[in-house]
Protein backbone atom coordinates (compact mmCIF):
# COMPACT_ATOMS: atom_id res chain seq x y z
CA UNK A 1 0.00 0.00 0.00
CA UNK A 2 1.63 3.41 -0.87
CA UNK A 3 1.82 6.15 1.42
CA UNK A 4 0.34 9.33 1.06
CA UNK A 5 3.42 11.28 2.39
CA UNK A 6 5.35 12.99 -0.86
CA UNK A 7 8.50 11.98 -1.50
CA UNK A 8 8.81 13.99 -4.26
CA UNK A 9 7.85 17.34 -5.30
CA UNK A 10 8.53 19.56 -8.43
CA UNK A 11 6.28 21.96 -9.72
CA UNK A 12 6.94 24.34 -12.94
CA UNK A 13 10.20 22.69 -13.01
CA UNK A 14 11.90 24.44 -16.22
CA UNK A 15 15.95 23.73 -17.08
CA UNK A 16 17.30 24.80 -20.40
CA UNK A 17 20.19 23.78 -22.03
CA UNK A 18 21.34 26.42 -24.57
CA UNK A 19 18.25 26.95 -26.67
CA UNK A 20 16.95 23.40 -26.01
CA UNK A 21 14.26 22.87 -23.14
CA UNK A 22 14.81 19.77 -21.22
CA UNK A 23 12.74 20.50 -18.78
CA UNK A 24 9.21 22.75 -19.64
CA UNK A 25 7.63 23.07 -16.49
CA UNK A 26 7.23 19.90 -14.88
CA UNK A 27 4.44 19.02 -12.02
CA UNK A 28 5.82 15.62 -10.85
CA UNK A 29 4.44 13.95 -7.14
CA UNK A 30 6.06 10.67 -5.99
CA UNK A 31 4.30 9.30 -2.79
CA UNK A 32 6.24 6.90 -0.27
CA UNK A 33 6.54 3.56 -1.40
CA UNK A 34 5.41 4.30 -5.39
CA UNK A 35 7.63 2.57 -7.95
CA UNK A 36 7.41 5.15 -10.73
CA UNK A 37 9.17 4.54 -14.17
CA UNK A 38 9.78 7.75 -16.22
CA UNK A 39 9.17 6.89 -20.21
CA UNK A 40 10.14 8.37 -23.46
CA UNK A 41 12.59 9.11 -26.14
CA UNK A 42 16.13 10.04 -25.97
CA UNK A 43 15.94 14.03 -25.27
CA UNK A 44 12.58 14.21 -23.71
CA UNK A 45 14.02 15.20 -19.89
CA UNK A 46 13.65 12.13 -18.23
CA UNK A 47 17.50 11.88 -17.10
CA UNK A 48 17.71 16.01 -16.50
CA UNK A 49 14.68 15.41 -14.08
CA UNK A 50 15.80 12.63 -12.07
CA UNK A 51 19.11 14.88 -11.57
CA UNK A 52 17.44 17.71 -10.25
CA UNK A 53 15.83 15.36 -7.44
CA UNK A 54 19.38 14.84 -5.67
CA UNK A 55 20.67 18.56 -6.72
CA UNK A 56 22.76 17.42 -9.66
CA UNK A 57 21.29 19.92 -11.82
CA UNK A 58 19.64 22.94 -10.57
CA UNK A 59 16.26 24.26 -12.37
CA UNK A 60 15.82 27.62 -14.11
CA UNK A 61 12.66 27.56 -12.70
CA UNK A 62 10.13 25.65 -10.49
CA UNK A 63 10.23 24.32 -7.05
CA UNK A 64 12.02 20.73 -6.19
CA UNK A 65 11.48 19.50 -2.77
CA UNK A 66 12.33 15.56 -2.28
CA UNK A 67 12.03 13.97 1.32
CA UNK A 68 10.67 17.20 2.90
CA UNK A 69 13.66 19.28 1.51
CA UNK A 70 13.98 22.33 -0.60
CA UNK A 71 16.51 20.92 -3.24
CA UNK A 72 17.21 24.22 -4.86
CA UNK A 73 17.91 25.79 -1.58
CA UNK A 74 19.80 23.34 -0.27
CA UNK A 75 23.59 23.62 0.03
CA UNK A 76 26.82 22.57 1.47
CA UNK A 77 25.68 20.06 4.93
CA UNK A 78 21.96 19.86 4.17
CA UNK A 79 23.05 18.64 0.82
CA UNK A 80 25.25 15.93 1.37
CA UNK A 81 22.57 15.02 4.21
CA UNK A 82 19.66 14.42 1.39
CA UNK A 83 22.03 13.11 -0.59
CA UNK A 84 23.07 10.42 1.73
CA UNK A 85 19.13 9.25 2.19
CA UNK A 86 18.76 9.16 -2.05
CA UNK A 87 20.48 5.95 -3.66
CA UNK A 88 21.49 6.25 -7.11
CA UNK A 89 21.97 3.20 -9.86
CA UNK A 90 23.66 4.49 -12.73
CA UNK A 91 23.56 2.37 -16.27
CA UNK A 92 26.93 2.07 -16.29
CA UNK A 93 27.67 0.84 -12.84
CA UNK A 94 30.19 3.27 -11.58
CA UNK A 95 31.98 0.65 -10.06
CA UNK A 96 35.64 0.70 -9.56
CA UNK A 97 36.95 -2.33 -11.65
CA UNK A 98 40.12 -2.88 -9.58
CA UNK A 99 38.60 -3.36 -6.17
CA UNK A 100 36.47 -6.15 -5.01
CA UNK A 101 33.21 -6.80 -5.06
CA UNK A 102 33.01 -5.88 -1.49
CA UNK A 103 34.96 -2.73 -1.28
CA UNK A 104 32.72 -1.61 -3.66
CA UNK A 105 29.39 -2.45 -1.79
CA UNK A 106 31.38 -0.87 1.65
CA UNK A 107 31.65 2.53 0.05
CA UNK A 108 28.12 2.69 -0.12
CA UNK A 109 28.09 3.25 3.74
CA UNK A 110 30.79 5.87 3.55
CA UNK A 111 28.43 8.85 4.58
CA UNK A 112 28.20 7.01 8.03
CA UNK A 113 31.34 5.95 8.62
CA UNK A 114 33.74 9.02 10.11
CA UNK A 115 37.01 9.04 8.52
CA UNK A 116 38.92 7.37 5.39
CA UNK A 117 38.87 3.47 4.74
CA UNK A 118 41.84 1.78 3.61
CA UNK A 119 40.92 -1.97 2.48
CA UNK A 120 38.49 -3.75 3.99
CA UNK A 121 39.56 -4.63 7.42
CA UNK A 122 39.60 -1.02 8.33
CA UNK A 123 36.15 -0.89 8.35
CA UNK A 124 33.54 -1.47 11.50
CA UNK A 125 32.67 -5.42 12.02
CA UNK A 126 29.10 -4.01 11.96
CA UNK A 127 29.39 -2.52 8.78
CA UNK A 128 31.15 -5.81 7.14
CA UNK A 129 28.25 -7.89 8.13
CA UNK A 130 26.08 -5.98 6.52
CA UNK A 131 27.67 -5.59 3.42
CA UNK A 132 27.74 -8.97 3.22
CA UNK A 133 24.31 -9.20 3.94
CA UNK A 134 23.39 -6.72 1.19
CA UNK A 135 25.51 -9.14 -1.43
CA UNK A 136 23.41 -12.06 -0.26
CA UNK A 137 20.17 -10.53 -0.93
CA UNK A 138 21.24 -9.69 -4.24
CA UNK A 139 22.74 -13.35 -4.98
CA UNK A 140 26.45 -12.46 -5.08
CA UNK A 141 27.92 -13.40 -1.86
CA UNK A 142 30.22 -16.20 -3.13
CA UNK A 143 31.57 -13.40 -5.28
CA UNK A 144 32.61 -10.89 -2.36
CA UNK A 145 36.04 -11.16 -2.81
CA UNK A 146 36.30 -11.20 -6.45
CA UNK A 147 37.28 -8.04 -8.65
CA UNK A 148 34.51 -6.33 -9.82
CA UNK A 149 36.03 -5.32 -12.92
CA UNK A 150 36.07 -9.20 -13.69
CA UNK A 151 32.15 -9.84 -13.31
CA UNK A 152 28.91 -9.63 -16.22
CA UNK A 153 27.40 -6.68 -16.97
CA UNK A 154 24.61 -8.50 -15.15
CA UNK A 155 26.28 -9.07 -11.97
CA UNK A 156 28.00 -5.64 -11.56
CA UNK A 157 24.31 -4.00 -12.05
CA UNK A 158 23.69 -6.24 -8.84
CA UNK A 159 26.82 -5.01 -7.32
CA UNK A 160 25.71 -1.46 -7.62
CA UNK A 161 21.84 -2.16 -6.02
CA UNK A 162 23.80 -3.53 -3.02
CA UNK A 163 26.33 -0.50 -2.90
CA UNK A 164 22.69 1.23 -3.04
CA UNK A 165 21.35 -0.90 -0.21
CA UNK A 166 24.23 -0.15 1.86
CA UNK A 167 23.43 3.54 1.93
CA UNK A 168 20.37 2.92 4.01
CA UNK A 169 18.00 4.94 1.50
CA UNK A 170 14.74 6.42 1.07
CA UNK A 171 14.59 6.63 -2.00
CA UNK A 172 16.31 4.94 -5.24
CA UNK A 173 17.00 6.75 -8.58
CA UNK A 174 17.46 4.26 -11.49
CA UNK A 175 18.78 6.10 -14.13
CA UNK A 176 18.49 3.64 -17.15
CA UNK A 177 19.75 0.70 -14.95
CA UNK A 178 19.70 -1.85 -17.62
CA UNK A 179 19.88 -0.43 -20.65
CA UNK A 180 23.33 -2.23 -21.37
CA UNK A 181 21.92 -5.35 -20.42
CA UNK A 182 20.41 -8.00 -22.34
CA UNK A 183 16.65 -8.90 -22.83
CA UNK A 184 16.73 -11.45 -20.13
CA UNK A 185 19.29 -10.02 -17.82
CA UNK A 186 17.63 -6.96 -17.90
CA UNK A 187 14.31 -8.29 -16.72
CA UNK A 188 16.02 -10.10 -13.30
CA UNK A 189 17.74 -7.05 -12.50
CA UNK A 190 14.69 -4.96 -12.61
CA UNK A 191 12.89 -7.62 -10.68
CA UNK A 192 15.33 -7.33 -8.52
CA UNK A 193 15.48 -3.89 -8.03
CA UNK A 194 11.88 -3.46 -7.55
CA UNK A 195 11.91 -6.53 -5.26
CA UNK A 196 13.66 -4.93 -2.25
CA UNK A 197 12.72 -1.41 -2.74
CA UNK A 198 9.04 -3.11 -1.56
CA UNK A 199 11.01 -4.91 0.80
CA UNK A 200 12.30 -2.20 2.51
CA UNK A 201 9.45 0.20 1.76
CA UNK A 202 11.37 2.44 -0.65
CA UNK A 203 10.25 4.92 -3.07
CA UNK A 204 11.87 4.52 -6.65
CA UNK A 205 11.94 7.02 -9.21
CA UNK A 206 13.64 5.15 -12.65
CA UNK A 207 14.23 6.08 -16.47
CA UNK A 208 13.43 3.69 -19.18
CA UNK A 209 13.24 3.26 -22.73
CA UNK A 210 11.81 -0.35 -22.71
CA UNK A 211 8.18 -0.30 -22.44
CA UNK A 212 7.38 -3.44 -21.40
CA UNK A 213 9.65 -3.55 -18.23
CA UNK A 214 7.74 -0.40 -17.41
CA UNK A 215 4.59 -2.62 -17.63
CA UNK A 216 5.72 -5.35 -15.65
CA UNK A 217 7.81 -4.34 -12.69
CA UNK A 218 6.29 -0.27 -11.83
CA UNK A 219 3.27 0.49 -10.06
CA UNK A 220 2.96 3.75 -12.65
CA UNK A 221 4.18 5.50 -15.38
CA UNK A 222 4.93 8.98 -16.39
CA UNK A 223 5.47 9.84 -20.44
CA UNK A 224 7.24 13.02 -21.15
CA UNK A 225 8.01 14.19 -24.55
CA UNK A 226 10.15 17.30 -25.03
CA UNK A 227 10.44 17.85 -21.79
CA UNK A 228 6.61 17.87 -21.11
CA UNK A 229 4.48 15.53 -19.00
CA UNK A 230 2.17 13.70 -21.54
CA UNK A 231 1.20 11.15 -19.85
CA UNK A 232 0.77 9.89 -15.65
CA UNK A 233 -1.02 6.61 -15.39
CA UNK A 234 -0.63 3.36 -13.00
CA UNK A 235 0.35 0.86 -15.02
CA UNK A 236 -2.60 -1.48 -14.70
CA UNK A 237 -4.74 1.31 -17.11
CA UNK A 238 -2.04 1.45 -19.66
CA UNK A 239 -0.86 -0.77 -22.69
CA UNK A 240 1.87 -1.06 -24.74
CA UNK A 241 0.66 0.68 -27.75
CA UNK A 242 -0.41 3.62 -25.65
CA UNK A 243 3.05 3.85 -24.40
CA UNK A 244 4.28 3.99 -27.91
CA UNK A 245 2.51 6.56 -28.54
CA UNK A 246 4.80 8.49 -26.23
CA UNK A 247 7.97 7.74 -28.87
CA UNK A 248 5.70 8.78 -32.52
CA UNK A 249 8.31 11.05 -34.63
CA UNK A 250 5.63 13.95 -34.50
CA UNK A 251 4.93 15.62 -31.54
CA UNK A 252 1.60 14.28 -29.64
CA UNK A 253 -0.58 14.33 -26.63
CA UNK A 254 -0.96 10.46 -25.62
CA UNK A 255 -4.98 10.37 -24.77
């Protein structure tokens, strides 16, 4: 059951890029607990939005407020504090190929853990475990000590939803999480991904060009198109060739 306490809030939210408008006054609400998939073709905002929710990019206009703070206002400590409650999973990992599978998944606690970390004895017992616990859910514990760089594309998209995990968030930004994957790989690591965000009751806000994931593993979808909201509908009232609508080469208004 989703929440009625908003996550996230932007209203009139404009950003311009030169004279290209990625963003043209956006009214987006995420509630607690929503799994929301943001839809549409290359260039239609969907990326520049989900950066303005963690203060990556900063709006021309409009209002951005995600877990009760004012993201455009916010600077400096606040910051890094809302930053530390919003997970991010990047498409292309953003691992760091040399280290282990481990040390990667133990930086993702390193807004909670005073001080520099030099391997992976030097940090808390506490924190270890749950690393390791993190891996497990994930199905890559037998791999802890292996280097990441030497895993699947598959398996280091896992890697990164545990690093995620680690960081004890809120909320989750997907930002095209398995667009480099295959068909079939991509499809486990969104069920993954949308398995323990209802797990742990988390709100997650993700890009993607594949319609039919969007069908399958979010609650609800929003279309934009040129940087425009055309479309905000839970999945269950939608179909694929309404959603493919959203991608036509002339510019429409999905009904």
């Amino acid at each position: 059951m989703t929440g009625e306490e908003a996550i996230v809030e932007t209203r009139g939210l404009e950003k311009a890029f030169g004279l290209v408008l990625a963003c043209a006054g956006i009214d987006l609400t995420v509630r607690r607990g929503e799994t929301v998939a943001l839809l549409g073709p290359s260039g239609s905002g969907k990326s520049t939005l989900l950066r303005h929710l963690n203060g990556l990019t900063r709006p021309d206009k409009g209002s951005v407020r995600v877990l009760g703070v004012d993201v455009v206002a916010a600077k400096g400590s606040e910051l890094r504090a809302l930053r530390r409650r919003v997970g991010v999973v990047f498409q292309q990992f953003n691992l760091v190929g040399r280290l282990t599978v481990m040390e990667n998944v133990l930086s993702g606690a390193l807004g909670r853990v005073r001080g520099p970390r030099y391997g992976i004895v030097t940090w808390p017992k506490a924190v270890r475990a749950e690393a390791f616990e993190q891996l497990d859910r994930v199905g890559l514990a037998d791999r802890a000590y292996q280097r990441a760089g030497s895993l699947s594309g598959g398996q280091q998209q896992r890697v990164a939803i545990a690093r995620a995990l680690l960081q004890r968030p809120e909320l989750v930004l997907a930002d095209e999480p398995v667009a480099s994957l295959d068909p079939e790989t991509a499809a486990s690591v969104m069920d993954l991904l949308v398995r323990v965000c209802r797990e742990d009751g988390l709100t997650m806000v993700c890009t993607l060009h594949q319609v039919d994931l969007a069908l399958t593993w979010t609650r609800r979808v929003v279309g934009l198109r040129m940087g425009a909201v055309r479309l905000d509908e839970l999945t269950d009232r939608l179909d694929a060739v309404r959603l493919r609508g959203l991608y036509l080469s002339d510019p429409v208004t999905v009904p």
